[in-house]
Protein backbone atom coordinates (compact mmCIF):
# COMPACT_ATOMS: atom_id res chain seq x y z
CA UNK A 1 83.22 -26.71 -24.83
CA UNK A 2 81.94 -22.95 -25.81
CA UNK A 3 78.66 -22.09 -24.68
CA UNK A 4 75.80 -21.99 -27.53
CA UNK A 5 75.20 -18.50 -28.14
CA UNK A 6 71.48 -17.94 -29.13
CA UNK A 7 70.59 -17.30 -32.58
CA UNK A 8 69.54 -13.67 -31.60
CA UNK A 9 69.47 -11.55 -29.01
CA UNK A 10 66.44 -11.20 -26.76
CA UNK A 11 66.29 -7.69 -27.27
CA UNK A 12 65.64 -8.38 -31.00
CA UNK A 13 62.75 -10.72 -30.05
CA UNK A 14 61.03 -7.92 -28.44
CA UNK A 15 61.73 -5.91 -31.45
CA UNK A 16 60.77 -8.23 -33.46
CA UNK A 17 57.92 -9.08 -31.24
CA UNK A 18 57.17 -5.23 -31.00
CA UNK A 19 56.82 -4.58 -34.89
CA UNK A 20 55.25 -7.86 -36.64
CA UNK A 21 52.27 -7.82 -33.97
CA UNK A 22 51.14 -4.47 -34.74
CA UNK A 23 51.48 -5.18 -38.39
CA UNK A 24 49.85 -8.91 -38.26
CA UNK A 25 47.10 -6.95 -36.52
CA UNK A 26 46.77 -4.48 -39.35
CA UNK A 27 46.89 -7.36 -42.07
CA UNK A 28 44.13 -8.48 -40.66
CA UNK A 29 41.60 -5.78 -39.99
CA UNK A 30 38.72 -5.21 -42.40
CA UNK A 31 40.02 -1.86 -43.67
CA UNK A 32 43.28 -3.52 -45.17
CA UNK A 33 41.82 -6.31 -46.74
CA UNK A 34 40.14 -3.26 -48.88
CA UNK A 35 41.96 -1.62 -51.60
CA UNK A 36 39.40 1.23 -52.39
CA UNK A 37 36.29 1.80 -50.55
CA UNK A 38 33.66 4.15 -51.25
CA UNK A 39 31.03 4.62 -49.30
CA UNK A 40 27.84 5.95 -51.05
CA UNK A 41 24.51 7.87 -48.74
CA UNK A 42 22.91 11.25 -48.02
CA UNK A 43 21.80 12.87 -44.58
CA UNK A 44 19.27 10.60 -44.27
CA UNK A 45 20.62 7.73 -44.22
CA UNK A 46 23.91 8.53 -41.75
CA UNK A 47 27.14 5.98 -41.78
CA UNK A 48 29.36 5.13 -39.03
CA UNK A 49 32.90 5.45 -41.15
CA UNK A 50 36.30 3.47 -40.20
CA UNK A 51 38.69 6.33 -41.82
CA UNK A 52 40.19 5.74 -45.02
CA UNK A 53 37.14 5.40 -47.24
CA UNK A 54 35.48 7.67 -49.71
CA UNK A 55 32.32 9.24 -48.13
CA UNK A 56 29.74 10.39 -51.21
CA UNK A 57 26.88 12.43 -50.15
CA UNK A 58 24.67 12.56 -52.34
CA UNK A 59 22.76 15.24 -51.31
CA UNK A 60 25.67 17.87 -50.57
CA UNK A 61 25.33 19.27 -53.74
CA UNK A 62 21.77 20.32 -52.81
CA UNK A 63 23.06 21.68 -49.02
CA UNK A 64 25.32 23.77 -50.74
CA UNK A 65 22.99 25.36 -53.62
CA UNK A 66 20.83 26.15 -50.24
CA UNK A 67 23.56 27.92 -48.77
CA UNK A 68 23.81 30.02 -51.70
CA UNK A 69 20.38 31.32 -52.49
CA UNK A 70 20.17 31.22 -48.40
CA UNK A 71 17.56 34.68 -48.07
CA UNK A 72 17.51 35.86 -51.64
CA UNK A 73 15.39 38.97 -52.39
CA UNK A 74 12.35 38.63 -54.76
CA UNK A 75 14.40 41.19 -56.90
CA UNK A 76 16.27 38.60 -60.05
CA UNK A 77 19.00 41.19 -60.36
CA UNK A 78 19.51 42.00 -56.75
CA UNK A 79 19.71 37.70 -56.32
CA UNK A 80 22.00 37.34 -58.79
CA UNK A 81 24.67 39.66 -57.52
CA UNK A 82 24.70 38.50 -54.23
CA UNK A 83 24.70 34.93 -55.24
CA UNK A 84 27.62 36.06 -57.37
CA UNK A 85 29.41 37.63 -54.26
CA UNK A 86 28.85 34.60 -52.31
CA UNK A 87 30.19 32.27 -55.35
CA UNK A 88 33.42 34.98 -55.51
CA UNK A 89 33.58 34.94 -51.86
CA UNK A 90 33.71 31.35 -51.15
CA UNK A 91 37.17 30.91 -53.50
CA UNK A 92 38.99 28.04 -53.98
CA UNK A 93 37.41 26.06 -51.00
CA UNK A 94 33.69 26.32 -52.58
CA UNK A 95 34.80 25.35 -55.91
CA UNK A 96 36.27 22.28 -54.75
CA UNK A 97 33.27 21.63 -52.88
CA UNK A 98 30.93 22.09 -55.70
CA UNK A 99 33.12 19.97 -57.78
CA UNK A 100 33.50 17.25 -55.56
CA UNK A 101 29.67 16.82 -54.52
CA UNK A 102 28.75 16.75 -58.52
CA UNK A 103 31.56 14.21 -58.85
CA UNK A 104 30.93 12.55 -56.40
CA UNK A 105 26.96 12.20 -57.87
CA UNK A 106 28.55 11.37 -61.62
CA UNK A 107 30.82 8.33 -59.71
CA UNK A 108 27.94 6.94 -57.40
CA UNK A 109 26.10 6.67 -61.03
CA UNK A 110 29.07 4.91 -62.53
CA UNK A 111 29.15 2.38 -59.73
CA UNK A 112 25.45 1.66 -60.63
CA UNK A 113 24.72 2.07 -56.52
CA UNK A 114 20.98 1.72 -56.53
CA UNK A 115 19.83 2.03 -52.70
CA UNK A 116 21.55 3.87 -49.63
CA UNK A 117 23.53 3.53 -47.57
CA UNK A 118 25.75 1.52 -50.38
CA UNK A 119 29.49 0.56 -49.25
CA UNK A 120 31.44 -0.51 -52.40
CA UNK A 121 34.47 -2.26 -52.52
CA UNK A 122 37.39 -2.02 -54.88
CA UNK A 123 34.52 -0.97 -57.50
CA UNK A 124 33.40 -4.49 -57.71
CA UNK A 125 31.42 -5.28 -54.31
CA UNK A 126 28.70 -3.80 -52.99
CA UNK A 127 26.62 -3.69 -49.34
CA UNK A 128 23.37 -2.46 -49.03
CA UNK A 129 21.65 -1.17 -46.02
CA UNK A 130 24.58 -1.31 -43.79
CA UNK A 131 25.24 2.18 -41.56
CA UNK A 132 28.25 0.58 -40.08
CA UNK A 133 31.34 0.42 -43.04
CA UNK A 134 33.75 -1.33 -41.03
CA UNK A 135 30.54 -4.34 -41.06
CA UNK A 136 29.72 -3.98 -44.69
CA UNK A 137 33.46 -4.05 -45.42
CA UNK A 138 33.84 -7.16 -43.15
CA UNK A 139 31.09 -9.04 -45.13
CA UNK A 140 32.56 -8.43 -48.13
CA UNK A 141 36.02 -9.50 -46.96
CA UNK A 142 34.17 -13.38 -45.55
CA UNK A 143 32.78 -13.12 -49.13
CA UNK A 144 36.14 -12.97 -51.11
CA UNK A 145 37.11 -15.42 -48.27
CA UNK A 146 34.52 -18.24 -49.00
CA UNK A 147 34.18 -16.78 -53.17
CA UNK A 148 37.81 -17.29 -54.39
């Protein structure tokens, strides 16, 4: 009688092994439970991130207008062209960042966030208070859990 050969190969267990635990792991954590997460504060109130998230300062918009008229002259001409220069000199890069910092302002608005830090989830859930996003995002995850 022919030996039983077994269904698969051990190396293919260890394969198999070696890719669906990393990924059951990653199912699992906090951040991929998460579609979108945007995380809503200023320098005040300082976040500990988990990568992947939105960050919204707040207050950026203000840190770069003081970059900008940084050591003006008195003089309203002489302050305008250099704040011109600067604006000109900056390119692309500051543009984006003055974009971004006012959008991000307009969206923090349009999420109705009302007290920092705020970490919203999939523009529906909201933490308050929480410095720590992987936390917030976690508590929001056991609420889905136990609020199907």
């Amino acid at each position: 009688m022919p030996a039983s050969l077994p269904r698969f190969a051990p190396g293919w267990r260890t394969l198999g092994l070696a890719v669906a635990l990393p990924a059951a792991l990653a199912a699992f954590s906090p951040a991929t439970f998460a579609a979108d997460v945007v995380v809503v504060t200023d320098s005040r109130h300082p976040v500990k991130t988990m990568g992947g998230e939105r960050l919204i300062e707040l207050d950026e918009s203000h840190r770069i207008e003081a970059e900008l008229s940084a050591e003006l002259p008195t003089d309203p001409e002489q302050a305008t062209a250099i704040v011109k220069r600067r604006l000109n000199g900056g390119g692309a890069d500051l543009q984006r960042r003055i974009a971004s910092a006012y959008q991000g302002v307009t969206d923090a608005w349009s999420l109705g966030v009302t007290s920092l830090p705020a970490v919203v989830v999939d523009r529906r859930y909201v933490v308050y208070g929480e410095p720590d996003v992987a936390r917030a995002v976690a508590r929001i995850e056991q609420h889905r859990r136990n609020q199907p």
